[in-house]
Protein backbone atom coordinates (compact mmCIF):
# COMPACT_ATOMS: atom_id res chain seq x y z
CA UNK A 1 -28.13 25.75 73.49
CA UNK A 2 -30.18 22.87 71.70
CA UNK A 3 -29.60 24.46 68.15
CA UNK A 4 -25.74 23.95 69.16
CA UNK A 5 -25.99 20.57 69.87
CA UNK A 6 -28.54 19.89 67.12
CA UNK A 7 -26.03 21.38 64.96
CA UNK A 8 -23.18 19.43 66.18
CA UNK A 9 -25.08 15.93 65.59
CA UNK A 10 -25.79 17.26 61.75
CA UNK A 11 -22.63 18.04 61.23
CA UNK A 12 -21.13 15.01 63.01
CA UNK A 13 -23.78 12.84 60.73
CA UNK A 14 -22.66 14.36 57.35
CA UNK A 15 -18.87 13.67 58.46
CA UNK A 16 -19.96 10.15 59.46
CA UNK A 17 -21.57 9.90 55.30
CA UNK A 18 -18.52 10.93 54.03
CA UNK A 19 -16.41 8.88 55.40
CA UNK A 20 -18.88 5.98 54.32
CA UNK A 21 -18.53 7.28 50.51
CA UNK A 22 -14.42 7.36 50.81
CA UNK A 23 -14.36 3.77 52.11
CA UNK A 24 -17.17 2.62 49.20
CA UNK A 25 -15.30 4.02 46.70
CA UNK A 26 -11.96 2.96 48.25
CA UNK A 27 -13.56 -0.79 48.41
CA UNK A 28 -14.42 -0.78 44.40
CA UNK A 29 -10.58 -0.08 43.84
CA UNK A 30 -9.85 -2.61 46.03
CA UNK A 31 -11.81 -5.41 44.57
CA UNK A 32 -10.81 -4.06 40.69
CA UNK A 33 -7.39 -4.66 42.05
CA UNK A 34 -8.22 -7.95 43.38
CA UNK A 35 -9.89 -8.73 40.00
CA UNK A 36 -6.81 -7.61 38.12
CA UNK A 37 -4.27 -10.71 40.14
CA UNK A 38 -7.37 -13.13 39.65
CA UNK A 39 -7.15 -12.18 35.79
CA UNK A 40 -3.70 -12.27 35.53
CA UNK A 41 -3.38 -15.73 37.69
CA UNK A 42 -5.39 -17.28 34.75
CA UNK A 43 -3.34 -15.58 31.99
CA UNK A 44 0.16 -16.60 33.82
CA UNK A 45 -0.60 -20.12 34.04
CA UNK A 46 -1.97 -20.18 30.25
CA UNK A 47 1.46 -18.31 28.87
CA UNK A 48 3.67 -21.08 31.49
CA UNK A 49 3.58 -23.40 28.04
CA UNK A 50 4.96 -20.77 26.08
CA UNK A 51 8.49 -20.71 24.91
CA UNK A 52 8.68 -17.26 23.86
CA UNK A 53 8.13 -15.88 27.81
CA UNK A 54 10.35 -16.25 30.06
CA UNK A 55 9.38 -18.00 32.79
CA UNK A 56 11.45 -15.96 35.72
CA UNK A 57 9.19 -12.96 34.08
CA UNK A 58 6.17 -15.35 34.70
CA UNK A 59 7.47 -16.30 37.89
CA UNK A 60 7.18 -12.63 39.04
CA UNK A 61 4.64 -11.75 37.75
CA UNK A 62 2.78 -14.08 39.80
CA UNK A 63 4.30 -13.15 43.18
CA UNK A 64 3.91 -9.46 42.56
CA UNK A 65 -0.16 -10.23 41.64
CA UNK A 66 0.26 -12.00 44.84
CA UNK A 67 0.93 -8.94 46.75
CA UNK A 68 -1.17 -7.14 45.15
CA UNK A 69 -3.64 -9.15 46.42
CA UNK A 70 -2.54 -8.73 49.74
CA UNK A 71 -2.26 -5.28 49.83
CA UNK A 72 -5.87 -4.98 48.34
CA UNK A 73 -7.59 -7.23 50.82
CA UNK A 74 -6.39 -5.13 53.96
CA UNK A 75 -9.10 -3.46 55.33
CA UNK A 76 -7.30 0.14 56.72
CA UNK A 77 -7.70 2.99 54.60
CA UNK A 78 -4.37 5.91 55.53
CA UNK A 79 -2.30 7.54 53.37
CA UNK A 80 0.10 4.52 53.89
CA UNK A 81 -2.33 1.78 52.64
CA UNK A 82 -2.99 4.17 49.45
CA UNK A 83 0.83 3.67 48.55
CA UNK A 84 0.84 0.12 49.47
CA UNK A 85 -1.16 -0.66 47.08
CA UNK A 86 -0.05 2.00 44.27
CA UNK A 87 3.35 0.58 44.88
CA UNK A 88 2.42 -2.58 44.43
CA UNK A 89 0.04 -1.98 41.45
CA UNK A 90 3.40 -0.21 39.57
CA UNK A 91 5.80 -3.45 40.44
CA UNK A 92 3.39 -5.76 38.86
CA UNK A 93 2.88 -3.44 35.76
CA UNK A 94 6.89 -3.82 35.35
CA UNK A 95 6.76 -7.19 35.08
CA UNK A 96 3.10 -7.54 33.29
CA UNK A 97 4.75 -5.41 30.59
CA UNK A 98 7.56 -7.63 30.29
CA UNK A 99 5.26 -10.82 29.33
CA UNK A 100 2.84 -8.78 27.32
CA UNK A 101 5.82 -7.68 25.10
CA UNK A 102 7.50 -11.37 25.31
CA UNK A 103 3.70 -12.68 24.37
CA UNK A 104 3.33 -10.44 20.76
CA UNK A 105 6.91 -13.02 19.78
CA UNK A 106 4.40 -15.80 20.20
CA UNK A 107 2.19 -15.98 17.49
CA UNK A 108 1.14 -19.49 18.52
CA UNK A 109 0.29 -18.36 22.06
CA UNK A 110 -1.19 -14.65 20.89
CA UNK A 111 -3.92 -16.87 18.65
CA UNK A 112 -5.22 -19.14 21.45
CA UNK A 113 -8.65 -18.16 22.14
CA UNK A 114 -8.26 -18.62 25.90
CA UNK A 115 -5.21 -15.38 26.10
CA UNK A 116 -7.83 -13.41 23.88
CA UNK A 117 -9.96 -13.00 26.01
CA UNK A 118 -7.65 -12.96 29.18
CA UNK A 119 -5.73 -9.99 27.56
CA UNK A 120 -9.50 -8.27 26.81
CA UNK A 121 -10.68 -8.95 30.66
CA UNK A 122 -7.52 -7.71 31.80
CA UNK A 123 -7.97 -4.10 29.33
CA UNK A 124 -11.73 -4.17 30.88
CA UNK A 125 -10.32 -4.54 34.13
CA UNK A 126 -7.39 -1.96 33.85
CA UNK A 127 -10.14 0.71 32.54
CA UNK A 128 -12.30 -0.09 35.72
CA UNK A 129 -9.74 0.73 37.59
CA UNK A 130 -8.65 3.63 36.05
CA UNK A 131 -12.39 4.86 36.35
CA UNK A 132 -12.88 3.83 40.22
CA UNK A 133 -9.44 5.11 41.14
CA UNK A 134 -10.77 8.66 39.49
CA UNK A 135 -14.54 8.54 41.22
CA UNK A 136 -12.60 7.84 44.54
CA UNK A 137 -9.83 10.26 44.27
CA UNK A 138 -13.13 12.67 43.14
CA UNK A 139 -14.55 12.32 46.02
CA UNK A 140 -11.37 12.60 48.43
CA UNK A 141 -10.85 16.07 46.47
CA UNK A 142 -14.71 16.76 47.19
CA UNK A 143 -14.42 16.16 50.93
CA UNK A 144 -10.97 17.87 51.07
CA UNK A 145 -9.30 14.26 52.04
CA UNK A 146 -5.88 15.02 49.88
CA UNK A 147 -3.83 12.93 52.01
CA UNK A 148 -5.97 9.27 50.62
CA UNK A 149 -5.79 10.55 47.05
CA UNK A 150 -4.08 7.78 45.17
CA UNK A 151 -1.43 9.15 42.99
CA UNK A 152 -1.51 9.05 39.80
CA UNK A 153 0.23 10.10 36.88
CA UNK A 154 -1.77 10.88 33.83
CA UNK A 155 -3.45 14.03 33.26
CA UNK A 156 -7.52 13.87 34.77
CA UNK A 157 -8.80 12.95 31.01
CA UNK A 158 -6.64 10.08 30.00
CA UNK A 159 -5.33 6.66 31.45
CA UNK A 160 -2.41 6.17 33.10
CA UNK A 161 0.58 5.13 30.99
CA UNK A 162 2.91 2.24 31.31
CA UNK A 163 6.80 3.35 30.60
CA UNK A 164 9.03 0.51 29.67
């Protein structure tokens, strides 16, 4: 009867672990999320003196980081707070589009030093993501979790597209 409940509290133990490496991993998409709106907070209010953007665009761009934000500091992990956040990840990327196209008519703006290296963090920040979404939905698949996979749509090798 002891090697029951001995294995019980093994197996109980190595359920408890990996559920500690799903919420990890689910906390380093979180914060590159949250990295992503602090990025693009600094790049918004550098392109607000441009007059090639429009600034409704800019406008909602901002509040859609914003809820991004939001959605990335709540601390549940469910198959509902997965598409939270991809949902808000995609409505951002519909606008962020929008002023990255509107930015390449501003030659001025495209040259300042400052959105240079905004527009790199935010491509270092968009691969980060891109890699911790893949180690977490890894490790989901790994510990037969399906249901907190975070959808994606690119193929396992490549980064996930933006349509306009």
């Amino acid at each position: 009867m002891k090697k029951y409940y001995l294995l019980f509290f093994i197996l109980l133990n190595l359920n408890c672990f990996s559920q500690t490496d799903i919420d990890t991993s689910w906390k380093s998409v979180k914060e590159s999320f949250i990295k992503k709106t602090e990025v693009l907070f600094k790049l918004t209010n550098k392109l607000q003196k441009s007059k090639k953007i429009n600034q409704s665009e800019l406008d909602k761009t901002v509040i859609n980081a914003g809820k991004l934000k939001a959605v990335s500091e709540i601390n549940i992990l469910n198959k509902e707070s997965v598409n939270k956040v991809k949902q808000a990840n995609d409505e951002l990327n519909t606008y962020l589009v929008r002023i990255l196209v509107n930015l390449e008519l501003d030659f001025k703006m495209k040259s300042d030093k400052n959105v240079i290296d905004l527009t790199y963090e935010l491509a270092e920040v968009e691969n980060q993501i891109f890699t911790n979404i893949k180690k977490y939905n890894n490790i989901c698949e790994s510990l037969n979790q399906k249901t907190l996979i975070f959808p994606t749509s690119s193929s396992n090798n490549k980064p996930a597209s933006i349509k306009f």
